[in-house]
PDB file of N, CA and C in Angstrom:
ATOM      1  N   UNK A   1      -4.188   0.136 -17.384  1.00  0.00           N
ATOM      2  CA  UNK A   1      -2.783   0.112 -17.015  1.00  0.00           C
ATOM      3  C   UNK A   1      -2.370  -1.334 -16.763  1.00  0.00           C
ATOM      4  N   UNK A   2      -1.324  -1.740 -17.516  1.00  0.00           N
ATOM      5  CA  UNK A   2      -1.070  -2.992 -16.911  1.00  0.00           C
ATOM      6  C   UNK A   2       0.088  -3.453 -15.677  1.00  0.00           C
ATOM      7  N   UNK A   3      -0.230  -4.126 -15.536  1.00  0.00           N
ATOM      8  CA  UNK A   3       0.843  -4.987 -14.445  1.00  0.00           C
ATOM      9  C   UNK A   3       2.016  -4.099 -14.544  1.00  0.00           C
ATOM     10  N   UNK A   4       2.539  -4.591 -14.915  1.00  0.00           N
ATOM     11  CA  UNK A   4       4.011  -4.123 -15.004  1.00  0.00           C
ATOM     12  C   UNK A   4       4.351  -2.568 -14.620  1.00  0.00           C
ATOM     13  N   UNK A   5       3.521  -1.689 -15.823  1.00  0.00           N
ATOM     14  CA  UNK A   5       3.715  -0.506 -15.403  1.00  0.00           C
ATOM     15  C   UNK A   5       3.286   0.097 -13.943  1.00  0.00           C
ATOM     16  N   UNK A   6       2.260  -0.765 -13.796  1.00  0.00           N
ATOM     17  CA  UNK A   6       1.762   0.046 -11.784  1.00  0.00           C
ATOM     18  C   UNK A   6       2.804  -0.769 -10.737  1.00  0.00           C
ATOM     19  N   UNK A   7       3.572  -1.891 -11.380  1.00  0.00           N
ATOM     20  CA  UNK A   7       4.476  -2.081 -10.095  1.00  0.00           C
ATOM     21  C   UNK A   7       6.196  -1.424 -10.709  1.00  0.00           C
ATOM     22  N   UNK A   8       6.267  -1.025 -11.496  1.00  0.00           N
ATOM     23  CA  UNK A   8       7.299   0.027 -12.542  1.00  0.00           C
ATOM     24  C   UNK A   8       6.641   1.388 -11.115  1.00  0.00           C
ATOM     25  N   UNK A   9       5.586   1.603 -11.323  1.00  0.00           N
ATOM     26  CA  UNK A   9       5.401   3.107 -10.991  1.00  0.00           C
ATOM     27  C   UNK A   9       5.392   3.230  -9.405  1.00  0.00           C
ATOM     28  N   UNK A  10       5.249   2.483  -8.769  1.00  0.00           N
ATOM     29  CA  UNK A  10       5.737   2.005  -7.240  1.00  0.00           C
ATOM     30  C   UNK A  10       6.546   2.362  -6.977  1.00  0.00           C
ATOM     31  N   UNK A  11       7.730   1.523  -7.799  1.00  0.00           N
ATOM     32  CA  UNK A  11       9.152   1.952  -7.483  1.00  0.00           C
ATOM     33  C   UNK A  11       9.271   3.100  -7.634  1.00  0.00           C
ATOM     34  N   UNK A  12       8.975   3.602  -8.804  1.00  0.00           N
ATOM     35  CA  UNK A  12       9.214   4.815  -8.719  1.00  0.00           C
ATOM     36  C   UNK A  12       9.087   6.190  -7.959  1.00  0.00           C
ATOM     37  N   UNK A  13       8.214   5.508  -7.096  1.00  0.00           N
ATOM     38  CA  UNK A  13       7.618   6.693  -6.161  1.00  0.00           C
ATOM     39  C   UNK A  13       8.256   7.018  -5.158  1.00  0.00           C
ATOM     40  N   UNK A  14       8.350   8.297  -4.627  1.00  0.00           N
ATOM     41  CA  UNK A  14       9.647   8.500  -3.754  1.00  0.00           C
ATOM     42  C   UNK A  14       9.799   8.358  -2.375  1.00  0.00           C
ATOM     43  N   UNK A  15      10.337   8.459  -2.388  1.00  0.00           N
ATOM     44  CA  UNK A  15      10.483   7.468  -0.571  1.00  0.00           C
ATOM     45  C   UNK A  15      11.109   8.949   0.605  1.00  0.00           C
ATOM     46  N   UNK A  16      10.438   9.130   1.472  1.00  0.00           N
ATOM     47  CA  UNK A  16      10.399   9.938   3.183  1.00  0.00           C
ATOM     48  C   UNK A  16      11.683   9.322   3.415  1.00  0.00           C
ATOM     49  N   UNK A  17      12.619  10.421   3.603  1.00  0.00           N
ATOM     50  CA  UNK A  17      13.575  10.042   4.837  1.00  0.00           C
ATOM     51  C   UNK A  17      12.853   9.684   6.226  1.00  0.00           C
ATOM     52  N   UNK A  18      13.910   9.813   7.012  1.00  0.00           N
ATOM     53  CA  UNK A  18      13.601   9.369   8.423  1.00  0.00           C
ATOM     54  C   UNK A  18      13.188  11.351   8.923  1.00  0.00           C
ATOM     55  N   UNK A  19      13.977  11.937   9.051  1.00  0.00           N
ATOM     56  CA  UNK A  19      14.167  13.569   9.010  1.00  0.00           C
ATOM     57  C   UNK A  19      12.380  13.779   8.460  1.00  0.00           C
ATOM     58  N   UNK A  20      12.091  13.384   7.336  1.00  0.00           N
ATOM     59  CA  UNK A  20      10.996  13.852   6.541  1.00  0.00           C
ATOM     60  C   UNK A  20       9.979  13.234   7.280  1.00  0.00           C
ATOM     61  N   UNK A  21      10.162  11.775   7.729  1.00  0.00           N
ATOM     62  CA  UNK A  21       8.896  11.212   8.597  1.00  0.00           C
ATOM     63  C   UNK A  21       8.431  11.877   9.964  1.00  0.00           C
ATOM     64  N   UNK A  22       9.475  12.379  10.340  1.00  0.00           N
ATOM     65  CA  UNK A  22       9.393  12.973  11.907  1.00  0.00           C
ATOM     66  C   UNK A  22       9.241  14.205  11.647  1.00  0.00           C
ATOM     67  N   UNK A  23       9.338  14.930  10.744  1.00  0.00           N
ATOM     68  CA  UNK A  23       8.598  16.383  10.466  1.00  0.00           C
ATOM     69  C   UNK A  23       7.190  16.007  10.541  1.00  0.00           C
ATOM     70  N   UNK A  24       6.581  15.118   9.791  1.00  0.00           N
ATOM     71  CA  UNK A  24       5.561  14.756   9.461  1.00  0.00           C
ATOM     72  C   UNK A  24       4.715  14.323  10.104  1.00  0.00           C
ATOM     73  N   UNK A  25       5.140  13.680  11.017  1.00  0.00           N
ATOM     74  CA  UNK A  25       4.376  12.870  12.338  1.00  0.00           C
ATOM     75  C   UNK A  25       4.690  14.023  13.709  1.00  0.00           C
ATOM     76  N   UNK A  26       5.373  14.940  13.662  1.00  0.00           N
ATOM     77  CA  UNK A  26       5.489  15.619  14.528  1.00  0.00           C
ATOM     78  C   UNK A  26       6.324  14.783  15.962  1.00  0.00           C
ATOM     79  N   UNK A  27       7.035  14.281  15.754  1.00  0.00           N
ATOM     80  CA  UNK A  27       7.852  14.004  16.582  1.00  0.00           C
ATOM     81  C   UNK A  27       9.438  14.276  16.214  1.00  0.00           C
ATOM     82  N   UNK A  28      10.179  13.025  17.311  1.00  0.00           N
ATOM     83  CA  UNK A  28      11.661  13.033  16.906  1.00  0.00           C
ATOM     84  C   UNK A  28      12.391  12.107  16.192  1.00  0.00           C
ATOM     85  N   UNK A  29      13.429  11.859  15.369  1.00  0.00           N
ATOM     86  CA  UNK A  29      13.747  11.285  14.639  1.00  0.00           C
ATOM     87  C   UNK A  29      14.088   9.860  15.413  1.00  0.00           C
ATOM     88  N   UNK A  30      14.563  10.005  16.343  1.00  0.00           N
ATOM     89  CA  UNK A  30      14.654   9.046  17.582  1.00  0.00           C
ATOM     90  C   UNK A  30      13.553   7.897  17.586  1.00  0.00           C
ATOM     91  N   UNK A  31      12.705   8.503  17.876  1.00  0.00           N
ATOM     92  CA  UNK A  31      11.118   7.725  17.902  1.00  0.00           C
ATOM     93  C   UNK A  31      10.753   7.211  16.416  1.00  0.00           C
ATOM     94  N   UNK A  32      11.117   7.481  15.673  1.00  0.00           N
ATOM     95  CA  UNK A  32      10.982   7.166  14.149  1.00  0.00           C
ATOM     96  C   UNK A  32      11.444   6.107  13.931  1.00  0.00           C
ATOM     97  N   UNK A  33      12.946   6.284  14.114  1.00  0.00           N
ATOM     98  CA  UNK A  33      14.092   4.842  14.269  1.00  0.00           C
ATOM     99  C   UNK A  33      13.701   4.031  14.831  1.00  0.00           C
ATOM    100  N   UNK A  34      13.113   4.319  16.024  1.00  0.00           N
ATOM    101  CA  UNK A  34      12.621   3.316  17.286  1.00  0.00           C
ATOM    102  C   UNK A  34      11.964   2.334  16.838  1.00  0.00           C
ATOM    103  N   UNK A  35      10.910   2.820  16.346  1.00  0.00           N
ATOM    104  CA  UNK A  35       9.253   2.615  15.564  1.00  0.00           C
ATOM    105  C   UNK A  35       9.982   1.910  14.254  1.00  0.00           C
ATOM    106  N   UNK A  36      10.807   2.262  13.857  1.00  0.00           N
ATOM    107  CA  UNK A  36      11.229   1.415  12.349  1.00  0.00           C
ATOM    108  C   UNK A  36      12.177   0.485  12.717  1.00  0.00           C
ATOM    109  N   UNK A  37      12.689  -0.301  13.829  1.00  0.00           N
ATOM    110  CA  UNK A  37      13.873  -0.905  14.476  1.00  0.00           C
ATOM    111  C   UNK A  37      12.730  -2.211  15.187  1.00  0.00           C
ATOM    112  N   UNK A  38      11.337  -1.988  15.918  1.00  0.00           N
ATOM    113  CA  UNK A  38      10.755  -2.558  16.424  1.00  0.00           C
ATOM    114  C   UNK A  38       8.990  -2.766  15.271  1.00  0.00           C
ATOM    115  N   UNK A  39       9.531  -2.887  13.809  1.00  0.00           N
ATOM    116  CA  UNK A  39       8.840  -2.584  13.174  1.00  0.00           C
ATOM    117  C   UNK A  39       7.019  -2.589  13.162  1.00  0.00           C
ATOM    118  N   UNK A  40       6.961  -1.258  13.957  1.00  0.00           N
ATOM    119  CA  UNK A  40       5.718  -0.711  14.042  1.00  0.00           C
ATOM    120  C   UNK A  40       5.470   0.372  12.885  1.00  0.00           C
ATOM    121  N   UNK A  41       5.982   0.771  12.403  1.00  0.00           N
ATOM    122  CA  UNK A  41       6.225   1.544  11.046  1.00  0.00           C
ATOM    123  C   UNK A  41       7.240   0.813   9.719  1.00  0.00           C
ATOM    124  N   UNK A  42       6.305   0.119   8.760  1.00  0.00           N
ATOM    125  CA  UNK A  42       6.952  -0.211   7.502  1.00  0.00           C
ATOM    126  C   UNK A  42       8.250   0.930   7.138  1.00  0.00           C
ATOM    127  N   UNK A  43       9.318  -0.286   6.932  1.00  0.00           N
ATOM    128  CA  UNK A  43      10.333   1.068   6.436  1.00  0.00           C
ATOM    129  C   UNK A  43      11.280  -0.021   5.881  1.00  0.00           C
ATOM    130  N   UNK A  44      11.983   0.796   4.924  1.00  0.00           N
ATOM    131  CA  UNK A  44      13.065   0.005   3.487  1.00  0.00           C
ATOM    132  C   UNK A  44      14.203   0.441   4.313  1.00  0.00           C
ATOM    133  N   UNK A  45      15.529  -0.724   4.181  1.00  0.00           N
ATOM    134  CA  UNK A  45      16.819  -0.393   4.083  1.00  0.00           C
ATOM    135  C   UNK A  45      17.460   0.065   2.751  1.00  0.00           C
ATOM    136  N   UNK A  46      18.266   0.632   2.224  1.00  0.00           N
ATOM    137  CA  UNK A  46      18.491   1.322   1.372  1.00  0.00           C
ATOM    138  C   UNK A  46      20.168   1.601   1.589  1.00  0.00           C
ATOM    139  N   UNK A  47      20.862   0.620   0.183  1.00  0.00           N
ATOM    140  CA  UNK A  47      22.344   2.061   0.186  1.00  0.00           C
ATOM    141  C   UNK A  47      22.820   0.890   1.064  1.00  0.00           C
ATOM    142  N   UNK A  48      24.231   0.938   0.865  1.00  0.00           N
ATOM    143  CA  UNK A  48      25.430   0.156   1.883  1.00  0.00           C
ATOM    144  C   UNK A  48      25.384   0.663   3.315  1.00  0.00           C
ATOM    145  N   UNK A  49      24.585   1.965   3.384  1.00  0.00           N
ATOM    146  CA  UNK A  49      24.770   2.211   4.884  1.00  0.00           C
ATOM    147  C   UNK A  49      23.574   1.698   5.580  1.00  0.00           C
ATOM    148  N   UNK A  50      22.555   1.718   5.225  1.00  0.00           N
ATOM    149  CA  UNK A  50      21.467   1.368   5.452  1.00  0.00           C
ATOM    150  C   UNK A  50      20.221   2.150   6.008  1.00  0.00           C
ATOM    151  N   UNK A  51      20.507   3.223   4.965  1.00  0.00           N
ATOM    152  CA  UNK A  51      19.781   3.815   5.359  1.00  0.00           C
ATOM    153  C   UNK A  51      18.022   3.571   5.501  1.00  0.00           C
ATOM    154  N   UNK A  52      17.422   4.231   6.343  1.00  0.00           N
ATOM    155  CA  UNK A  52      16.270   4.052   6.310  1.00  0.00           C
ATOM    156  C   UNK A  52      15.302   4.859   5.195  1.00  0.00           C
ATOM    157  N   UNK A  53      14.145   4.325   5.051  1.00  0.00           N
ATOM    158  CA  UNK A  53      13.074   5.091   3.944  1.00  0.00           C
ATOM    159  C   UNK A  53      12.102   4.768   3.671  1.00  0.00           C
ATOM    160  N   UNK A  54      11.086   5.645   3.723  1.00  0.00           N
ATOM    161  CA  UNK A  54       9.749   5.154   3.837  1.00  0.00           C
ATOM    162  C   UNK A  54       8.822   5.658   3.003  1.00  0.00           C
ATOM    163  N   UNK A  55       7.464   5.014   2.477  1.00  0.00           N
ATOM    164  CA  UNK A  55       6.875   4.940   1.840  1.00  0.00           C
ATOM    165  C   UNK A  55       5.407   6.145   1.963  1.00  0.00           C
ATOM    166  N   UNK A  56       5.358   6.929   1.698  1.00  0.00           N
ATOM    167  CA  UNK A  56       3.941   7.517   2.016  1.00  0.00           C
ATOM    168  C   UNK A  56       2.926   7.023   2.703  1.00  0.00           C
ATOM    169  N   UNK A  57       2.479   6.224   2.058  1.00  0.00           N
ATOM    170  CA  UNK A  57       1.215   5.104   2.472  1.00  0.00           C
ATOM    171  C   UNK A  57       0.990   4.722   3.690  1.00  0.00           C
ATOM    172  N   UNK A  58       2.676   4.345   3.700  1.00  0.00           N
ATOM    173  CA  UNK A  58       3.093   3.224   4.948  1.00  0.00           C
ATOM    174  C   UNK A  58       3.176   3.741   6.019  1.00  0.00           C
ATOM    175  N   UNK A  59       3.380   5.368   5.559  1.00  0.00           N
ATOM    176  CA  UNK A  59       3.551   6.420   7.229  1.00  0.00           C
ATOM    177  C   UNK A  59       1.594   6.739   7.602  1.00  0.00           C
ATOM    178  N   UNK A  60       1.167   6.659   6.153  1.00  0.00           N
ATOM    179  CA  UNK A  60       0.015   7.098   6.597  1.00  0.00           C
ATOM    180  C   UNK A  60      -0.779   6.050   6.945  1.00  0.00           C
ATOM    181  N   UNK A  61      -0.899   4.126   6.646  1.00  0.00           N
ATOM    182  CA  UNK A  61      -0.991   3.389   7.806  1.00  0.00           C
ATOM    183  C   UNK A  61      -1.210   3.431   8.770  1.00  0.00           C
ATOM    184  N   UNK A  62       0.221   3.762   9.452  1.00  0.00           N
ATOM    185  CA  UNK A  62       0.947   3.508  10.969  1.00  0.00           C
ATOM    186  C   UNK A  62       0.104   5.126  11.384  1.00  0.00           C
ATOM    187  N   UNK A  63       0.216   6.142  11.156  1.00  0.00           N
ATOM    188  CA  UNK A  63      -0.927   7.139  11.269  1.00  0.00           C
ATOM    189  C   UNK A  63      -2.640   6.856  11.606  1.00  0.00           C
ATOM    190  N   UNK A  64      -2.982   5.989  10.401  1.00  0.00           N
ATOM    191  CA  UNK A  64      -4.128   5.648  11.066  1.00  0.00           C
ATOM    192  C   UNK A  64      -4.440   4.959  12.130  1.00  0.00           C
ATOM    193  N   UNK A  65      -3.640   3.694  12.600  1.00  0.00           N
ATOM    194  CA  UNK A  65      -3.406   2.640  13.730  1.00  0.00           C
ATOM    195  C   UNK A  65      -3.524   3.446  14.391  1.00  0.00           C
ATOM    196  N   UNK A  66      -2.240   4.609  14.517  1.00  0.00           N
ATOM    197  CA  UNK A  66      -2.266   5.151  16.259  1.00  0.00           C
ATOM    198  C   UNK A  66      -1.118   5.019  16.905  1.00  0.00           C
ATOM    199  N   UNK A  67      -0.163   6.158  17.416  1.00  0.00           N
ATOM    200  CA  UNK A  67       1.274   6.242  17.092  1.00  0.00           C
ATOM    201  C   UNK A  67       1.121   5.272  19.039  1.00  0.00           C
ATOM    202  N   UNK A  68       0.660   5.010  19.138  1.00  0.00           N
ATOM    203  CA  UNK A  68       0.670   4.137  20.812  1.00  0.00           C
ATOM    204  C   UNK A  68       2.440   3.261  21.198  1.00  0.00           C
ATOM    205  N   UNK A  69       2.584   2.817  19.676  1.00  0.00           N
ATOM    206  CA  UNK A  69       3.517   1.864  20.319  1.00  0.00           C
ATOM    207  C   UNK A  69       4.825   2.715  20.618  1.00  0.00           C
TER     208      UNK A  69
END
């Protein structure tokens, strides 16, 4: 596979709301924001509003660390 196509296929990969992260982690969306505002959890701005969005990986990271902060 070359270059191009594995950072082509990155993008492409779909991105966790905030809603979807806090299902996931078993908390509240609150604490999600928190955690993505004081960036202890990798997370994309997205969209004129700004929305938040996150990466699989990146939740499962901050998962392995240890939700402490």
């Amino acid at each position: 596979m070359s270059r191009s196509v594995s950072t082509q296929a990155r993008r492409e990969e779909p991105l966790m709301t905030c809603d979807e992260v806090a299902t996931f982690l078993q908390v509240s969306i609150a604490s999600v924001r928190r955690w993505s505002r004081c960036r202890s959890i990798k997370a994309l701005k997205i969209g004129s509003r700004g929305d938040w969005r996150y990466r699989y990986e990146d939740v499962l990271k901050y998962l392995s660390r240890g939700t402490e902060n």
